[in-house]
PDB file of N, CA and C in Angstrom:
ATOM      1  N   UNK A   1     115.232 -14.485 125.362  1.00  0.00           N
ATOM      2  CA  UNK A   1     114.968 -13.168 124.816  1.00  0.00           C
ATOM      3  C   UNK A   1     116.205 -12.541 124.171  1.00  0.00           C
ATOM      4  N   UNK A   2     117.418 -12.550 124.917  1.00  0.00           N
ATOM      5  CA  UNK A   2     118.115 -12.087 124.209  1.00  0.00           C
ATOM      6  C   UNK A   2     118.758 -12.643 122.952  1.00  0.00           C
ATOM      7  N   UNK A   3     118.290 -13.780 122.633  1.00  0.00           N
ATOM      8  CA  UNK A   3     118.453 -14.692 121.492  1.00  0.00           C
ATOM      9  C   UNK A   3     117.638 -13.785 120.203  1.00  0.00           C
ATOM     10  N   UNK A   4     116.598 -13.579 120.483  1.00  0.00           N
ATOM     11  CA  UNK A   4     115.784 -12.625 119.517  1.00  0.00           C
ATOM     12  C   UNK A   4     116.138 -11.273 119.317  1.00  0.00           C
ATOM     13  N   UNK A   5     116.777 -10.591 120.663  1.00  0.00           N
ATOM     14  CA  UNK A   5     117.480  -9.210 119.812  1.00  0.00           C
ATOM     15  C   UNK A   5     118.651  -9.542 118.780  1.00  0.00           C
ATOM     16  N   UNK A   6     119.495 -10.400 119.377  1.00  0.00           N
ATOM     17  CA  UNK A   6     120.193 -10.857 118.185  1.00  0.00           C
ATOM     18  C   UNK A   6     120.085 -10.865 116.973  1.00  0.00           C
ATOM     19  N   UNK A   7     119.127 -11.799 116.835  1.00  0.00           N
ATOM     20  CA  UNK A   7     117.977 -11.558 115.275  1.00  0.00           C
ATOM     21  C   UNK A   7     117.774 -10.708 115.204  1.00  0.00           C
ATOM     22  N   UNK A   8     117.368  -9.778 116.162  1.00  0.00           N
ATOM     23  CA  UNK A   8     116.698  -8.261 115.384  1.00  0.00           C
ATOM     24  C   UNK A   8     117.407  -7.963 114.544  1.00  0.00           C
ATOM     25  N   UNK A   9     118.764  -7.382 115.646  1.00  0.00           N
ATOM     26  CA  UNK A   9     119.797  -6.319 115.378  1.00  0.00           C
ATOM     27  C   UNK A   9     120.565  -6.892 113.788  1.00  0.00           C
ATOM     28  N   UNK A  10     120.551  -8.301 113.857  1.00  0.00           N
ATOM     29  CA  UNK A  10     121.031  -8.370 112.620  1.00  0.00           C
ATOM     30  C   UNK A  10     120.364  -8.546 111.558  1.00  0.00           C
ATOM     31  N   UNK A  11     119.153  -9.227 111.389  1.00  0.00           N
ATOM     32  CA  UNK A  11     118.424  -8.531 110.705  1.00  0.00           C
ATOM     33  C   UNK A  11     118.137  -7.073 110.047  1.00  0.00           C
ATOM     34  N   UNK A  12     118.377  -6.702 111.261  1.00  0.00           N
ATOM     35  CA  UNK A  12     118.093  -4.844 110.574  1.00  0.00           C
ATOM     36  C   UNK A  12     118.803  -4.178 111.080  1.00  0.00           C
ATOM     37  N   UNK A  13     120.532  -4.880 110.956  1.00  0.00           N
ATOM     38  CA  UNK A  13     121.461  -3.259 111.151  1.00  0.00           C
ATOM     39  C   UNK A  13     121.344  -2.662 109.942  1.00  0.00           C
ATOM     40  N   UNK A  14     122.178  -2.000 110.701  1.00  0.00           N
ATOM     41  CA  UNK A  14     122.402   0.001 110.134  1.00  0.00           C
ATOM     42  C   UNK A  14     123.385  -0.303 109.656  1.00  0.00           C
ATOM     43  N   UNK A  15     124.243   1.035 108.920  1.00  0.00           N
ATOM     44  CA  UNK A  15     125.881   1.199 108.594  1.00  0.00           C
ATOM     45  C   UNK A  15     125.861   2.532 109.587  1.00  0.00           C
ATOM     46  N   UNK A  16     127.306   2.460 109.999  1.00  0.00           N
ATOM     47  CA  UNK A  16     127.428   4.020 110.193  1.00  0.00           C
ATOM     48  C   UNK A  16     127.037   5.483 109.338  1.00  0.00           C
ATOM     49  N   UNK A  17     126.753   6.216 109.684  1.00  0.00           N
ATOM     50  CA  UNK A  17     126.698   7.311 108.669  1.00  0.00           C
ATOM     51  C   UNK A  17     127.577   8.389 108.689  1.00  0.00           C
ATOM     52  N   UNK A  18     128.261   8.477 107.645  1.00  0.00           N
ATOM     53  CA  UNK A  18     129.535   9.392 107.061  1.00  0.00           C
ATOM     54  C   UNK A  18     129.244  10.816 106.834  1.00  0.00           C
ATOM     55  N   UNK A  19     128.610  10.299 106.057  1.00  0.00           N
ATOM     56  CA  UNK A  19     127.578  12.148 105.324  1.00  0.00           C
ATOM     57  C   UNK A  19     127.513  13.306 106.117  1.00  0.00           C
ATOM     58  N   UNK A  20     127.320  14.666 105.791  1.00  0.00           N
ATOM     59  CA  UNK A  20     127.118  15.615 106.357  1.00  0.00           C
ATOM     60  C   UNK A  20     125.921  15.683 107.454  1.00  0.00           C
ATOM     61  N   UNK A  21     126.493  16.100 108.781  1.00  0.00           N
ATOM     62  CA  UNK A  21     125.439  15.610 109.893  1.00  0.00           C
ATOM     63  C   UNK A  21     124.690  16.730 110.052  1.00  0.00           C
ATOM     64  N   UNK A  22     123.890  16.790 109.672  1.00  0.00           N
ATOM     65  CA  UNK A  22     121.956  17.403 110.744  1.00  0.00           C
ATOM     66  C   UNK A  22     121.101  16.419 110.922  1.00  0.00           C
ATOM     67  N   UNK A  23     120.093  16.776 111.656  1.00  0.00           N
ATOM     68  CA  UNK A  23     119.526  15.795 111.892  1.00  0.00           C
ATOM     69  C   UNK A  23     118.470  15.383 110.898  1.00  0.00           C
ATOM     70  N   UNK A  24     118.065  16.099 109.743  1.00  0.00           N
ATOM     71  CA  UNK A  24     117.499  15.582 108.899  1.00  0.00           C
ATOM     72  C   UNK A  24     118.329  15.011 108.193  1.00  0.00           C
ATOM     73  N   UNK A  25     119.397  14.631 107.961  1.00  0.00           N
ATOM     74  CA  UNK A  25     120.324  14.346 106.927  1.00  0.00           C
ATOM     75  C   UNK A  25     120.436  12.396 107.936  1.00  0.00           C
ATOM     76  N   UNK A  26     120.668  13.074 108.962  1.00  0.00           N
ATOM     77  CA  UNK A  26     120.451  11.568 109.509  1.00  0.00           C
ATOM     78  C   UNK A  26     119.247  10.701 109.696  1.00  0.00           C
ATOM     79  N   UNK A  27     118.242  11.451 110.132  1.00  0.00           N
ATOM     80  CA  UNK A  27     117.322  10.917 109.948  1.00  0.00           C
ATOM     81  C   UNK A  27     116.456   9.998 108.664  1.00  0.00           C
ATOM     82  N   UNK A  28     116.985  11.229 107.384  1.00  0.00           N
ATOM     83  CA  UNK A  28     116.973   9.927 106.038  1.00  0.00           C
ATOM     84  C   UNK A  28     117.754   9.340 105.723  1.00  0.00           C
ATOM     85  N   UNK A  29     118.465   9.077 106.421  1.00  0.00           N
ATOM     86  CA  UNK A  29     119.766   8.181 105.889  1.00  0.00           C
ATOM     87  C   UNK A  29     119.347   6.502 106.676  1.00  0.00           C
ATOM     88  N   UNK A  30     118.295   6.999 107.922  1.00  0.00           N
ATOM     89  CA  UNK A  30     117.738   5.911 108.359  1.00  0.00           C
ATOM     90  C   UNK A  30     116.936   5.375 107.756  1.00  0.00           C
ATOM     91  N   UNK A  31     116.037   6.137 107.217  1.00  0.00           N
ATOM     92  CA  UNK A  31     115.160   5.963 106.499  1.00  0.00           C
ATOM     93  C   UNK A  31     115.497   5.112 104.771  1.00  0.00           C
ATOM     94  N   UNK A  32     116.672   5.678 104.339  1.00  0.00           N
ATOM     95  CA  UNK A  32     117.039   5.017 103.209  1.00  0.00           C
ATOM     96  C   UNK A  32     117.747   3.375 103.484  1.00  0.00           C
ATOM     97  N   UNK A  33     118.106   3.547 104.506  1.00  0.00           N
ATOM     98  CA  UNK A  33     118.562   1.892 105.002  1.00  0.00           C
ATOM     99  C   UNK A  33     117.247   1.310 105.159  1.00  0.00           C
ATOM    100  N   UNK A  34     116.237   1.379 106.046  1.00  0.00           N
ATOM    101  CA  UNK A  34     115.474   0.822 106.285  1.00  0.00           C
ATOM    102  C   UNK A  34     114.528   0.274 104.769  1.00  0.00           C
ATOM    103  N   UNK A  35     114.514   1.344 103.930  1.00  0.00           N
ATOM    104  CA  UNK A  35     113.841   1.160 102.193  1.00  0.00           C
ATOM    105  C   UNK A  35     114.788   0.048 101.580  1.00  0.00           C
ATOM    106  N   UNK A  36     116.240   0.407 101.900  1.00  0.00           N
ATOM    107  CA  UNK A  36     116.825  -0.239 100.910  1.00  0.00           C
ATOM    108  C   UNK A  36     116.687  -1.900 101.215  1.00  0.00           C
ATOM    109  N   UNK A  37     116.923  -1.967 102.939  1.00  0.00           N
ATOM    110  CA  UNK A  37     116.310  -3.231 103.705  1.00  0.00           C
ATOM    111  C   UNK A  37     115.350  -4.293 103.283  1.00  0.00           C
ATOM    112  N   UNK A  38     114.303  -3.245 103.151  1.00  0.00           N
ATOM    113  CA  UNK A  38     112.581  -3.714 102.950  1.00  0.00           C
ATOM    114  C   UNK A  38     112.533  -4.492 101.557  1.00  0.00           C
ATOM    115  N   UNK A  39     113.916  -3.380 100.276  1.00  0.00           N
ATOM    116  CA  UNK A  39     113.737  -3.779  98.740  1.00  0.00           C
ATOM    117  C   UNK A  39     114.453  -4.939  98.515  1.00  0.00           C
ATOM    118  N   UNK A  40     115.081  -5.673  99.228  1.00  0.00           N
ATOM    119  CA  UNK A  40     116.155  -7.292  99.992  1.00  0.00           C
ATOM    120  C   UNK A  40     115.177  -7.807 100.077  1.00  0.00           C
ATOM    121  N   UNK A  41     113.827  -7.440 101.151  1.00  0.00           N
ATOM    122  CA  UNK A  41     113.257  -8.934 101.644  1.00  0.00           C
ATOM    123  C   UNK A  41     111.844  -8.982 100.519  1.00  0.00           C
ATOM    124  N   UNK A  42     111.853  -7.887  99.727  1.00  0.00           N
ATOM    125  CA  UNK A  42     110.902  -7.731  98.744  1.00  0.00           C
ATOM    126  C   UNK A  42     111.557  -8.609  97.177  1.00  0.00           C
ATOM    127  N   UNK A  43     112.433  -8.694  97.055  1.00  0.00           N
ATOM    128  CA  UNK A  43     113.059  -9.228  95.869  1.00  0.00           C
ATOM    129  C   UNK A  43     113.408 -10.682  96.268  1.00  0.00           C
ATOM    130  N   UNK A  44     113.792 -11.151  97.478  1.00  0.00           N
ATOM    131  CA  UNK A  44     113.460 -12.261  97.813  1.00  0.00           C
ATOM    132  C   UNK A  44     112.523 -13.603  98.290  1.00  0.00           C
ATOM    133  N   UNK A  45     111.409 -12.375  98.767  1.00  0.00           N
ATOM    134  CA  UNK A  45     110.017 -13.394  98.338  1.00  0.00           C
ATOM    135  C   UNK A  45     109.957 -13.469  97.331  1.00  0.00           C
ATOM    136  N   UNK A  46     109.925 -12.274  95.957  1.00  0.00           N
ATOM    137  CA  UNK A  46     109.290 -12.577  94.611  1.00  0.00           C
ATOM    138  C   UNK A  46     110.134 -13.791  93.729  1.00  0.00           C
ATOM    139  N   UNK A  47     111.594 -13.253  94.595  1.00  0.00           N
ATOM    140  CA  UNK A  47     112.231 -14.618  93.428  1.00  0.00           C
ATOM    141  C   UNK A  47     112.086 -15.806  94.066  1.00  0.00           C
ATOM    142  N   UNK A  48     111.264 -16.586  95.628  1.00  0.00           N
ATOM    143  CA  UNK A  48     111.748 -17.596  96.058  1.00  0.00           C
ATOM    144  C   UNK A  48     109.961 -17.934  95.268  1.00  0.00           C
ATOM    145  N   UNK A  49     109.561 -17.451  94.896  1.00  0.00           N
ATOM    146  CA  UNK A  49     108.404 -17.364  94.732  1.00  0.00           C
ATOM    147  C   UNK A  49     106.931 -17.580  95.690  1.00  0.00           C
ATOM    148  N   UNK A  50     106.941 -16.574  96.711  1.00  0.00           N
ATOM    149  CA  UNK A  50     106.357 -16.266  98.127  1.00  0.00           C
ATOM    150  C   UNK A  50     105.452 -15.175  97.448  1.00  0.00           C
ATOM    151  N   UNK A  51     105.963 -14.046  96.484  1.00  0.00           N
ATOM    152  CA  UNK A  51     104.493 -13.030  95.809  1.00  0.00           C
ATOM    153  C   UNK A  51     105.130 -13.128  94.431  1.00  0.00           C
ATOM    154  N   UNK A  52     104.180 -12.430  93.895  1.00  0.00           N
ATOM    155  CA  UNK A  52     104.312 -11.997  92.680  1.00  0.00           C
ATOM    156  C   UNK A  52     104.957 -11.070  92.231  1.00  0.00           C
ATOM    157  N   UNK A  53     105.312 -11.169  90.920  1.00  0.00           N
ATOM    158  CA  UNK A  53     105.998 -10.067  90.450  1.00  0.00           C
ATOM    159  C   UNK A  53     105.690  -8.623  90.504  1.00  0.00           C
ATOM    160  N   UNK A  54     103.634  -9.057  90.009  1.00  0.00           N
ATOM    161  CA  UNK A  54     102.900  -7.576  90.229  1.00  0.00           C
ATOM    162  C   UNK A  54     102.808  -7.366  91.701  1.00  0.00           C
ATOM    163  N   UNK A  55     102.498  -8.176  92.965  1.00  0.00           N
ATOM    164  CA  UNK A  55     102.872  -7.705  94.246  1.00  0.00           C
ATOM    165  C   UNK A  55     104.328  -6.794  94.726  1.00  0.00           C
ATOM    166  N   UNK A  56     105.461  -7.553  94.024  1.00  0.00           N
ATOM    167  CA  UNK A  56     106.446  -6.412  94.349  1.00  0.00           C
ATOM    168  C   UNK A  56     106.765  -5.703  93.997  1.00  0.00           C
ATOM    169  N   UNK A  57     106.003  -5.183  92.568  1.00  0.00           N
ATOM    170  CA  UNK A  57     106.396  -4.172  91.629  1.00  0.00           C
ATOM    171  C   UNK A  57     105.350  -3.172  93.113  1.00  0.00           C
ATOM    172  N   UNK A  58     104.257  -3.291  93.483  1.00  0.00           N
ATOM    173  CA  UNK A  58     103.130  -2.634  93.629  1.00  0.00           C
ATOM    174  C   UNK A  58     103.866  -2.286  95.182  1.00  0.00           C
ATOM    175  N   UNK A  59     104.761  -3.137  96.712  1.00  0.00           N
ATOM    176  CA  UNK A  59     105.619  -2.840  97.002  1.00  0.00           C
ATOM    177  C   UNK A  59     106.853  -2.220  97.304  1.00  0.00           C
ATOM    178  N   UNK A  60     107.719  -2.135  96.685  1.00  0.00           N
ATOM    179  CA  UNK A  60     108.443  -1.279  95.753  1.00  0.00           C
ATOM    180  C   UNK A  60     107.819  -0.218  95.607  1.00  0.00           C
ATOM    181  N   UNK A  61     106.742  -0.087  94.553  1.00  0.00           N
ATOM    182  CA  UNK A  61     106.339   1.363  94.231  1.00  0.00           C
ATOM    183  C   UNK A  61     105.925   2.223  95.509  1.00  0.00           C
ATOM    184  N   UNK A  62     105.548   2.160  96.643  1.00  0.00           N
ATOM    185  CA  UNK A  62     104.380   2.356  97.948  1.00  0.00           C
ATOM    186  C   UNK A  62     105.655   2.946  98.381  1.00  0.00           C
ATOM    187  N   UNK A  63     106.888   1.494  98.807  1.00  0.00           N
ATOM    188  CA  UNK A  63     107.872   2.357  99.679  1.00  0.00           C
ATOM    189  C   UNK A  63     108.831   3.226  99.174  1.00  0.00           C
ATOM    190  N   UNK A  64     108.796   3.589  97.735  1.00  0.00           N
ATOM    191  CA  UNK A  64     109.473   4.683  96.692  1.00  0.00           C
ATOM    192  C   UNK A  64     108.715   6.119  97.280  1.00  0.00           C
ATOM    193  N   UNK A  65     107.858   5.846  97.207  1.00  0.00           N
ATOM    194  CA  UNK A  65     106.740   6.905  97.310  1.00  0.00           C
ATOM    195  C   UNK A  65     106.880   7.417  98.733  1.00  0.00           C
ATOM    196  N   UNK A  66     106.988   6.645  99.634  1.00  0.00           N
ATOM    197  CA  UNK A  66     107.475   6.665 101.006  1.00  0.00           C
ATOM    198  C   UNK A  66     108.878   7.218 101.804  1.00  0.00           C
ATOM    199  N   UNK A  67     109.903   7.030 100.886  1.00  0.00           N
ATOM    200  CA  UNK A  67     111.326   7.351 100.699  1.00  0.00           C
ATOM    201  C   UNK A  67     111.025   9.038 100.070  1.00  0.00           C
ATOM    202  N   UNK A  68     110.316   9.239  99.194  1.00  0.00           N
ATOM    203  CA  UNK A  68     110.175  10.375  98.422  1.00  0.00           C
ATOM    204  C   UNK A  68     109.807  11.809  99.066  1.00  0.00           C
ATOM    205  N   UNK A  69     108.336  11.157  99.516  1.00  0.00           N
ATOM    206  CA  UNK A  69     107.714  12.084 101.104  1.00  0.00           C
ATOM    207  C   UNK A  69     108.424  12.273 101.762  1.00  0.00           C
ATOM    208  N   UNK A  70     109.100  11.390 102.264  1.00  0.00           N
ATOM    209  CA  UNK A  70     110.544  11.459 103.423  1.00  0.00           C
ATOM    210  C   UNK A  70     111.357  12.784 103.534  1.00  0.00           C
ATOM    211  N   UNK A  71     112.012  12.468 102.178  1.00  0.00           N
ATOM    212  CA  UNK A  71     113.299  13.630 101.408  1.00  0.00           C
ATOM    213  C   UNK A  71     112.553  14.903 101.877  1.00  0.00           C
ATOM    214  N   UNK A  72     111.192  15.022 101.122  1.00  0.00           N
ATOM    215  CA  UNK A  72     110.714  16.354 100.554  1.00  0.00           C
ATOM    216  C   UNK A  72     110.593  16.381 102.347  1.00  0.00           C
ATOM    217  N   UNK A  73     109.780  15.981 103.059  1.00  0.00           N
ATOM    218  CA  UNK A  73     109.674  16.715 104.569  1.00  0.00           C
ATOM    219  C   UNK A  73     110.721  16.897 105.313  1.00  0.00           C
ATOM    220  N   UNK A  74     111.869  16.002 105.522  1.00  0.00           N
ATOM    221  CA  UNK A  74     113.150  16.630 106.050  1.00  0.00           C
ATOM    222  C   UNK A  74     113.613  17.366 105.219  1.00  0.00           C
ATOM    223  N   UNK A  75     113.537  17.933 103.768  1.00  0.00           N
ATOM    224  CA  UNK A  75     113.942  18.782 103.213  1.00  0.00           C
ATOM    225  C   UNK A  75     115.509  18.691 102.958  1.00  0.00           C
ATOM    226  N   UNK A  76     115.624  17.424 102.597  1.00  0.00           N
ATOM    227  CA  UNK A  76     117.467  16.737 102.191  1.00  0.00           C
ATOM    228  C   UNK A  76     117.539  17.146 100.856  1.00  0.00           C
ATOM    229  N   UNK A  77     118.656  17.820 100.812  1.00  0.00           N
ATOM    230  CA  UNK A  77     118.837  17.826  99.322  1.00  0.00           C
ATOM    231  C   UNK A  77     118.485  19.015  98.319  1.00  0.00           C
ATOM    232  N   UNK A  78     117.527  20.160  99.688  1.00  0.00           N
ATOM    233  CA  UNK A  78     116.890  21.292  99.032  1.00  0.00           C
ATOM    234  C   UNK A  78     117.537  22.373  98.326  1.00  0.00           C
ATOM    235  N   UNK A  79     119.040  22.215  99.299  1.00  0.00           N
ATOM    236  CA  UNK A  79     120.039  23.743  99.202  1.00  0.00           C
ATOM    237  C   UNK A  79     121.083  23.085  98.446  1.00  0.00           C
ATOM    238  N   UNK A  80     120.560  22.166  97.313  1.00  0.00           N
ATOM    239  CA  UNK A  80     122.237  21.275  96.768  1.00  0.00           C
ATOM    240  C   UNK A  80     121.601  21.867  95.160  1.00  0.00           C
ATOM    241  N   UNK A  81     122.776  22.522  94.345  1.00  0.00           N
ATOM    242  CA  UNK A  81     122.090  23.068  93.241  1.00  0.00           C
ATOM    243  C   UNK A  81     122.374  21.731  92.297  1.00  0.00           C
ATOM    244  N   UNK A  82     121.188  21.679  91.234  1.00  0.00           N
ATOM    245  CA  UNK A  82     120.946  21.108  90.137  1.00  0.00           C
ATOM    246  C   UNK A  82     122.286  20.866  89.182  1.00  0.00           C
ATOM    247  N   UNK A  83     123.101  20.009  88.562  1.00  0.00           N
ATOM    248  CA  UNK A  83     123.649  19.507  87.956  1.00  0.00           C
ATOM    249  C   UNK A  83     123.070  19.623  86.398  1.00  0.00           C
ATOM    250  N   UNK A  84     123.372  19.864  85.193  1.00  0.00           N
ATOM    251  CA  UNK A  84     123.103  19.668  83.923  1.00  0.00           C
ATOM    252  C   UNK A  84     123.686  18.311  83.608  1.00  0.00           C
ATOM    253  N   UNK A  85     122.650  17.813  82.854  1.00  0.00           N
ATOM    254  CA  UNK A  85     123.397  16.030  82.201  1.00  0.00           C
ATOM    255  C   UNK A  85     123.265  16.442  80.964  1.00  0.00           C
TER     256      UNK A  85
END
């Protein structure tokens, strides 16, 4: 068993987090590791060729959308003013 946490943990570590601490700020920061995680093992089935291109576009899009909801309900990012480009 403990052979398999092994795997877990490395499989799906974390980084530390630096950023300004609340707990919503941490909480998506988990959340953005875990997306950015998911978009690794999503680009590596499609290129070993395990799905399709339209499967991971369709992938991808779900957990964007997922990351997005995220932000807006912990409310990261609400009190940071807008930038002009």
């Amino acid at each position: 068993m403990p052979e398999n946490i092994n795997k877990l943990s490395f499989l799906n570590s974390q980084s530390r987090y630096w950023g300004r601490f609340t707990p919503e700020e941490l909480a998506f920061n988990a959340n953005l590791q875990e997306f950015a995680q998911k978009i690794s093992y999503i680009s590596a089935l499609q290129t070993g060729g395990k799905i399709s291109s339209e499967q991971a576009y369709k992938d991808i899009k779900s957990l964007w959308k997922q990351l997005k909801t995220s932000k807006k309900e912990l409310g990261v990012g609400a009190n940071i003013p807008k930038t002009e480009s």
